[in-house]
PDB file of N, CA and C in Angstrom:
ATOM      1  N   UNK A   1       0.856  -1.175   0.000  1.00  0.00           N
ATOM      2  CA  UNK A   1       0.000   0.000   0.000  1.00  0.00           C
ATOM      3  C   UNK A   1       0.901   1.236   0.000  1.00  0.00           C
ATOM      4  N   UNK A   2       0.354   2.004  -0.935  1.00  0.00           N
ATOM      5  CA  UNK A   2       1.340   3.361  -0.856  1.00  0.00           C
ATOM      6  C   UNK A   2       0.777   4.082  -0.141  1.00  0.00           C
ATOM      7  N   UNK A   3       1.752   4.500   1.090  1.00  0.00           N
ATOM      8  CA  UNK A   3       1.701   5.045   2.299  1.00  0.00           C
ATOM      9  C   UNK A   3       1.474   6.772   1.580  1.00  0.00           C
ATOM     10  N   UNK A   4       2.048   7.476   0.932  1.00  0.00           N
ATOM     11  CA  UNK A   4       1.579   8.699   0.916  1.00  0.00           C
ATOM     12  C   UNK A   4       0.237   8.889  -0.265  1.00  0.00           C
ATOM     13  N   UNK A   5       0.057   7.879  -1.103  1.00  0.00           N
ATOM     14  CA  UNK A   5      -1.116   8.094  -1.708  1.00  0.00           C
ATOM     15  C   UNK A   5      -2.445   7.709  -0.483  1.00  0.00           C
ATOM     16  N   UNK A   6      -2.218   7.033   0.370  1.00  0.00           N
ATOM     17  CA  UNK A   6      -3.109   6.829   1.333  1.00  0.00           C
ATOM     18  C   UNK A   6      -3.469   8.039   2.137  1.00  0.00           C
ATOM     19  N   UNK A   7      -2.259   8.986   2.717  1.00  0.00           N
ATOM     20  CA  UNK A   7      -2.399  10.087   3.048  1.00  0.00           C
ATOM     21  C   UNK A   7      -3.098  10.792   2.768  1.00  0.00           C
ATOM     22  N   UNK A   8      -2.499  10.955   1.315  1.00  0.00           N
ATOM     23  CA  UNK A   8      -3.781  11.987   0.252  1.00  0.00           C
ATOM     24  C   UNK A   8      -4.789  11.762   0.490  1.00  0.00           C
ATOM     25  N   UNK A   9      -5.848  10.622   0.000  1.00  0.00           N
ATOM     26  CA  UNK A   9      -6.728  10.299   0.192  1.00  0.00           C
ATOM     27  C   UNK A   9      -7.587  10.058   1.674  1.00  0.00           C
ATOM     28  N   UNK A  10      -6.900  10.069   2.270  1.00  0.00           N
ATOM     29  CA  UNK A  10      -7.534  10.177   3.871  1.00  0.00           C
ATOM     30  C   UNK A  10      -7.868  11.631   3.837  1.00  0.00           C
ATOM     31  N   UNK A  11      -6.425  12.372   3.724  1.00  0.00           N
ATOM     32  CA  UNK A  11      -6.956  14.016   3.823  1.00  0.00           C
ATOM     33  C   UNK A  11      -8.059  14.579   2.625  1.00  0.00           C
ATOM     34  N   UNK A  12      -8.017  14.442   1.758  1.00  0.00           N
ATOM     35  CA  UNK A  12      -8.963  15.053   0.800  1.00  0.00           C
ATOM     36  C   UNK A  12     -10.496  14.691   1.453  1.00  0.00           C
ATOM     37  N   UNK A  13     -10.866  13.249   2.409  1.00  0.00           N
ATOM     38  CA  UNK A  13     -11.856  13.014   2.857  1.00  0.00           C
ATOM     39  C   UNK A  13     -12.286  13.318   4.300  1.00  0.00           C
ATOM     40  N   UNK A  14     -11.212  14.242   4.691  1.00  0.00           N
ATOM     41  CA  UNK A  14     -11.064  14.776   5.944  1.00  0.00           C
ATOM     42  C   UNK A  14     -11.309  13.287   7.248  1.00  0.00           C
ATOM     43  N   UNK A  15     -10.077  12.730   7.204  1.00  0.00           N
ATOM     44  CA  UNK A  15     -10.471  11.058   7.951  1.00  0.00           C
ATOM     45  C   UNK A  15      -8.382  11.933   8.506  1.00  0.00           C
ATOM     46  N   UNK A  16      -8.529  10.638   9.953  1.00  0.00           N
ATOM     47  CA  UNK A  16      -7.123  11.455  10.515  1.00  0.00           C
ATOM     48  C   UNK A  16      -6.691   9.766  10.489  1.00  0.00           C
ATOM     49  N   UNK A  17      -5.582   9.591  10.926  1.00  0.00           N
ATOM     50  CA  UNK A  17      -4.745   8.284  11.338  1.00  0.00           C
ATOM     51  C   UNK A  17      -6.185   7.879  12.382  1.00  0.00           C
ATOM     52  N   UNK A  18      -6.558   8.500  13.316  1.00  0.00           N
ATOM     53  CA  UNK A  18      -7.189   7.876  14.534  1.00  0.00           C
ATOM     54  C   UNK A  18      -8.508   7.398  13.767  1.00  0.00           C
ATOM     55  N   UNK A  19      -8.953   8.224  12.769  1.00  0.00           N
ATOM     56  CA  UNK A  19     -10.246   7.598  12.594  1.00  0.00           C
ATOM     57  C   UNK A  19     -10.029   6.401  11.341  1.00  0.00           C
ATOM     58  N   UNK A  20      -9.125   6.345  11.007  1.00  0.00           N
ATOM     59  CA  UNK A  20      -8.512   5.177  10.333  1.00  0.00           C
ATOM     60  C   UNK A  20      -8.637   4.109  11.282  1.00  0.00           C
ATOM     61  N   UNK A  21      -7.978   4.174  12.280  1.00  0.00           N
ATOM     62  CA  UNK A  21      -7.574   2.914  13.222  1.00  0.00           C
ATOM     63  C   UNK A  21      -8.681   2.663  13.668  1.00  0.00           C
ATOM     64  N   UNK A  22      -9.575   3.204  14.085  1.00  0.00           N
ATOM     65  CA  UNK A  22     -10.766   3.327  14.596  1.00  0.00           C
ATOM     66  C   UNK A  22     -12.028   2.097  13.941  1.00  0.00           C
ATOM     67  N   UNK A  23     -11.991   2.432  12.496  1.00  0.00           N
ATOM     68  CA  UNK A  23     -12.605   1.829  11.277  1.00  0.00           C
ATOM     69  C   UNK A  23     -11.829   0.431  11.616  1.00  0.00           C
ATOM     70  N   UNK A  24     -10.320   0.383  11.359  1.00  0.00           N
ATOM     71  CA  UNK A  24      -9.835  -1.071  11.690  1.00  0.00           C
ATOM     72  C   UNK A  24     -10.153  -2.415  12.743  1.00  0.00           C
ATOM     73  N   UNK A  25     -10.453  -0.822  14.036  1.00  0.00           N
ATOM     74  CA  UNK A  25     -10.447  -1.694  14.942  1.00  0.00           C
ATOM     75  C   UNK A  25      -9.241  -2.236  15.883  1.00  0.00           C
ATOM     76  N   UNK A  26      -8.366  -1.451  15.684  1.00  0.00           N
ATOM     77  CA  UNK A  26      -6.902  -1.366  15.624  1.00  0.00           C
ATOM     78  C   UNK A  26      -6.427  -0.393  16.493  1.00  0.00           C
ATOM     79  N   UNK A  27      -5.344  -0.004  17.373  1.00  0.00           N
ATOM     80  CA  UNK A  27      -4.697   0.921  17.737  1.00  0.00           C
ATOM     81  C   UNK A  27      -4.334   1.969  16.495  1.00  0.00           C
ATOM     82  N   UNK A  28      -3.934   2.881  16.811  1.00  0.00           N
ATOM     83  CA  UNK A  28      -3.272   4.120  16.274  1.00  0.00           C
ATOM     84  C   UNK A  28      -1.958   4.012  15.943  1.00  0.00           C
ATOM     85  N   UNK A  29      -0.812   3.508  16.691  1.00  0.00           N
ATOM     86  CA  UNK A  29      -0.247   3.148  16.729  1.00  0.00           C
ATOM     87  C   UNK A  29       0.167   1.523  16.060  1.00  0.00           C
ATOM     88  N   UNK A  30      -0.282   0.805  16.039  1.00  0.00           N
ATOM     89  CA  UNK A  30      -0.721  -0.473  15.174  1.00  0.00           C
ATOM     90  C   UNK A  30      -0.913  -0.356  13.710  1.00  0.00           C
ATOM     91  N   UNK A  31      -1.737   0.829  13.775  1.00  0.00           N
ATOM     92  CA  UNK A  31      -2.060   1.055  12.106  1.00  0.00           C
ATOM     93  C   UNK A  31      -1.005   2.422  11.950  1.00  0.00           C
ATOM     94  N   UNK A  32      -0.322   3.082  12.566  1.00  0.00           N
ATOM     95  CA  UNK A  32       0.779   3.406  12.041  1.00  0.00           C
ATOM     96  C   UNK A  32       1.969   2.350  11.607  1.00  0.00           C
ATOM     97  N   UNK A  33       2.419   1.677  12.383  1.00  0.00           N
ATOM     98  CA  UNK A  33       3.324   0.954  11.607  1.00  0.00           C
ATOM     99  C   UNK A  33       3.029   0.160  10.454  1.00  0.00           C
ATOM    100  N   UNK A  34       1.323  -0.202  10.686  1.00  0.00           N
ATOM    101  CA  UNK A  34       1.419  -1.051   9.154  1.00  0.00           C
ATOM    102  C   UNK A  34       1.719   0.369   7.707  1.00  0.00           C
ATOM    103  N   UNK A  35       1.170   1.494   8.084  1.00  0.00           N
ATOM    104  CA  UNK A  35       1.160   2.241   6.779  1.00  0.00           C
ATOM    105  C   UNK A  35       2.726   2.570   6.315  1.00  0.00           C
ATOM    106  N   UNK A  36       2.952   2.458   7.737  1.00  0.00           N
ATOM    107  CA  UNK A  36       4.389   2.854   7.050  1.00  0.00           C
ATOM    108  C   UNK A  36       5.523   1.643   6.483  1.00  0.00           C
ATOM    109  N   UNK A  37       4.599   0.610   6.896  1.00  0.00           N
ATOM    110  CA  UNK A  37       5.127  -1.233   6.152  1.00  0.00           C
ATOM    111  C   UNK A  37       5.946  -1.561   7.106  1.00  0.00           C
ATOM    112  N   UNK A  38       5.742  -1.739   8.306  1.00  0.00           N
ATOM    113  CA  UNK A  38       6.875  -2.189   9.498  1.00  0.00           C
ATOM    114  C   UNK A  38       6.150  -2.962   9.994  1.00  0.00           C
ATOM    115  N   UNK A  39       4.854  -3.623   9.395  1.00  0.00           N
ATOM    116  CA  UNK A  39       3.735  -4.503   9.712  1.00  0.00           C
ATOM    117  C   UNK A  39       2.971  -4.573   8.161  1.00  0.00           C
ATOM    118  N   UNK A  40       2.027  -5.664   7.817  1.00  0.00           N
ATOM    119  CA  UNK A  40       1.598  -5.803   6.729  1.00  0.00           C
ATOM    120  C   UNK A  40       0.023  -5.826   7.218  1.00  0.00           C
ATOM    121  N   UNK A  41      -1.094  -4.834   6.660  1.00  0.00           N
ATOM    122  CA  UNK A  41      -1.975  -4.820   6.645  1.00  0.00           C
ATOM    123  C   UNK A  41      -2.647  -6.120   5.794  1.00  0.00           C
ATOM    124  N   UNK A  42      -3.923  -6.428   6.755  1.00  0.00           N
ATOM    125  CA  UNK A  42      -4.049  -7.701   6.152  1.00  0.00           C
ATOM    126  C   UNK A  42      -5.171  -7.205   5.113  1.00  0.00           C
ATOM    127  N   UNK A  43      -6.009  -8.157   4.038  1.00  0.00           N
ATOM    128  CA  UNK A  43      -6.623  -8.337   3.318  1.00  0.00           C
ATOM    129  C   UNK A  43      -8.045  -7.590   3.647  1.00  0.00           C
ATOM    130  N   UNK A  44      -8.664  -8.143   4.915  1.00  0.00           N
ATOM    131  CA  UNK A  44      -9.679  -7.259   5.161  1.00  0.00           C
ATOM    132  C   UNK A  44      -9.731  -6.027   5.587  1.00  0.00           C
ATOM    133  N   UNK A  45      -8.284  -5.484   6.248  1.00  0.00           N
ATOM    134  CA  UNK A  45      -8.318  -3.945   6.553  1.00  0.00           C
ATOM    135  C   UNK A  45      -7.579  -2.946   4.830  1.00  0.00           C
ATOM    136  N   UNK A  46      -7.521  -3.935   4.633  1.00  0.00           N
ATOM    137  CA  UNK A  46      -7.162  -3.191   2.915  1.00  0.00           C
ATOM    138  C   UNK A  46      -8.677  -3.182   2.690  1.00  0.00           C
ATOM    139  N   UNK A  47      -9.725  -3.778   2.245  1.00  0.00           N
ATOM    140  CA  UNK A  47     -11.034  -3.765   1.892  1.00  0.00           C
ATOM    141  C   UNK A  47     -11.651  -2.437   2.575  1.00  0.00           C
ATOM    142  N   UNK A  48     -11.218  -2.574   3.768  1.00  0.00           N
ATOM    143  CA  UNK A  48     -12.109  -1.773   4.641  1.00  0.00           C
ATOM    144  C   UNK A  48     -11.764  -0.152   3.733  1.00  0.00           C
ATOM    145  N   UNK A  49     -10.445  -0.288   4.015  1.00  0.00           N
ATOM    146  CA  UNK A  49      -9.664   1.024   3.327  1.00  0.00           C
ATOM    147  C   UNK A  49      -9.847   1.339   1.882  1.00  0.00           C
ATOM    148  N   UNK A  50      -9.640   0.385   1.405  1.00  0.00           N
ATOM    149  CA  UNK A  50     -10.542   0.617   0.407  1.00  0.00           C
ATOM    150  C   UNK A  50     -11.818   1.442   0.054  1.00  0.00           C
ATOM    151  N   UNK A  51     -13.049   0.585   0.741  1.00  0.00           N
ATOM    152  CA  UNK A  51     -13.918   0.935   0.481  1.00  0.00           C
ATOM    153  C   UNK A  51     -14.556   2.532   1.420  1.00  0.00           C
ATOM    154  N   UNK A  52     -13.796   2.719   2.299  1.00  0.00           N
ATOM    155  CA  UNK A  52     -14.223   4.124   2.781  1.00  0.00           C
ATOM    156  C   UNK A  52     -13.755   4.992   1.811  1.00  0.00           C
ATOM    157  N   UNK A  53     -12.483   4.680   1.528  1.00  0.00           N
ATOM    158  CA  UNK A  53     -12.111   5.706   0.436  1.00  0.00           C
ATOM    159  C   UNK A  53     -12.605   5.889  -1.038  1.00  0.00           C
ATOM    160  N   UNK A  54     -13.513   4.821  -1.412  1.00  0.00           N
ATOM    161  CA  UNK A  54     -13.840   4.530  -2.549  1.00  0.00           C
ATOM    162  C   UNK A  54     -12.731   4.732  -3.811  1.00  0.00           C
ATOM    163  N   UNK A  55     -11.444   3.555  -3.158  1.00  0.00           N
ATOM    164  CA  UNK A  55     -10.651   3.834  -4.247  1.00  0.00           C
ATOM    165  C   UNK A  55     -10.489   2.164  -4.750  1.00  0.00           C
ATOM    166  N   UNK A  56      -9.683   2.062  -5.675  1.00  0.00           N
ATOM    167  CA  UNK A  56      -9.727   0.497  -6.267  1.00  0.00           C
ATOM    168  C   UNK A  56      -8.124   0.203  -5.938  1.00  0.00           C
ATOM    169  N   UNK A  57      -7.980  -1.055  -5.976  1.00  0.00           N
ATOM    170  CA  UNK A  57      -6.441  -1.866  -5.329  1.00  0.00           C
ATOM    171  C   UNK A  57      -5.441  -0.569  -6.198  1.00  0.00           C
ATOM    172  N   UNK A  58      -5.437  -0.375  -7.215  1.00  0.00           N
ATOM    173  CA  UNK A  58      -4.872  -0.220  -8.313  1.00  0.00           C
ATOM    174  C   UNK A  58      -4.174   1.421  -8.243  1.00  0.00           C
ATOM    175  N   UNK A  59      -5.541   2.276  -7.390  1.00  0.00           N
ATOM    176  CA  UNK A  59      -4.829   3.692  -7.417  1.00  0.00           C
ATOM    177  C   UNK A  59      -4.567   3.513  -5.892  1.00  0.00           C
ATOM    178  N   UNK A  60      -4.469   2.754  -4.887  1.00  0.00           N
ATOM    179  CA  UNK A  60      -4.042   2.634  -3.343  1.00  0.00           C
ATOM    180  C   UNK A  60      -2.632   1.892  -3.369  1.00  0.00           C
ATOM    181  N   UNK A  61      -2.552   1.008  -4.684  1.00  0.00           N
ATOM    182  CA  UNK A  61      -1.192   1.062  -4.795  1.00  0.00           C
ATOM    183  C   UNK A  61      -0.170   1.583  -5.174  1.00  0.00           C
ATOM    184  N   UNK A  62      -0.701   2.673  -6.179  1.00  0.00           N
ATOM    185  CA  UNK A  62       0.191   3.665  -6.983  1.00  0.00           C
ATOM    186  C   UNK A  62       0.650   3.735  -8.457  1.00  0.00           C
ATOM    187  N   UNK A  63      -0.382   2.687  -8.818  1.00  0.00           N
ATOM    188  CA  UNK A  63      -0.194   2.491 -10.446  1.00  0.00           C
ATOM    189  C   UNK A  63      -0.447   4.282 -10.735  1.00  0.00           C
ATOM    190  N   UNK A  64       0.332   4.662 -11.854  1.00  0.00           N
ATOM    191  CA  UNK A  64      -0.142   5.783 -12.254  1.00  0.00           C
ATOM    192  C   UNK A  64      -0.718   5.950 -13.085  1.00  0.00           C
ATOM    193  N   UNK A  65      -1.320   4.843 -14.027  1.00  0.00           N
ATOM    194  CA  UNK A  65      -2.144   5.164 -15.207  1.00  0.00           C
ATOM    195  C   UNK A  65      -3.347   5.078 -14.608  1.00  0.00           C
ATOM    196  N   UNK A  66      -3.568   5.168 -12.987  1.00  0.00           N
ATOM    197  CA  UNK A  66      -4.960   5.156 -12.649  1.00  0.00           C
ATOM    198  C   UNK A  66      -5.598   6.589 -11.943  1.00  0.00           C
ATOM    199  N   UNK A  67      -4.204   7.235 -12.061  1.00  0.00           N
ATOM    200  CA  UNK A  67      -4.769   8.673 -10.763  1.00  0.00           C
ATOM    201  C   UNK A  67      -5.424   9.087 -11.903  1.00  0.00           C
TER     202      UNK A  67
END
């Protein structure tokens, strides 16, 4: 997961780290290290993230023929 395209997209939807973790179910701290990949977010908190953001695997990973 690309950690600063995630950024973007949290901020443009006005969502903070806490209300991220929150949605997970997760510490703050917990879901900081996964964004920053010092932990691997699993399959269903990618979905989750996903789908609040209404973005597809494709622009959360950083393909650029998708921004």
């Amino acid at each position: 997961m690309n950690r600063y395209l995630l950024d973007m997209h949290c901020k443009q939807m006005g969502l903070t780290d806490e209300h991220i973790a929150q949605l997970l179910d997760i510490n703050t701290a917990t879901y900081y290290r996964k964004k920053v990949g010092k932990s691997d977010f699993t399959r269903k908190e990618m979905q989750k993230i996903r789908s609040v953001l209404n973005l597809t695997f494709l622009k959360l990973s950083g393909n650029p023929f998708t921004m």
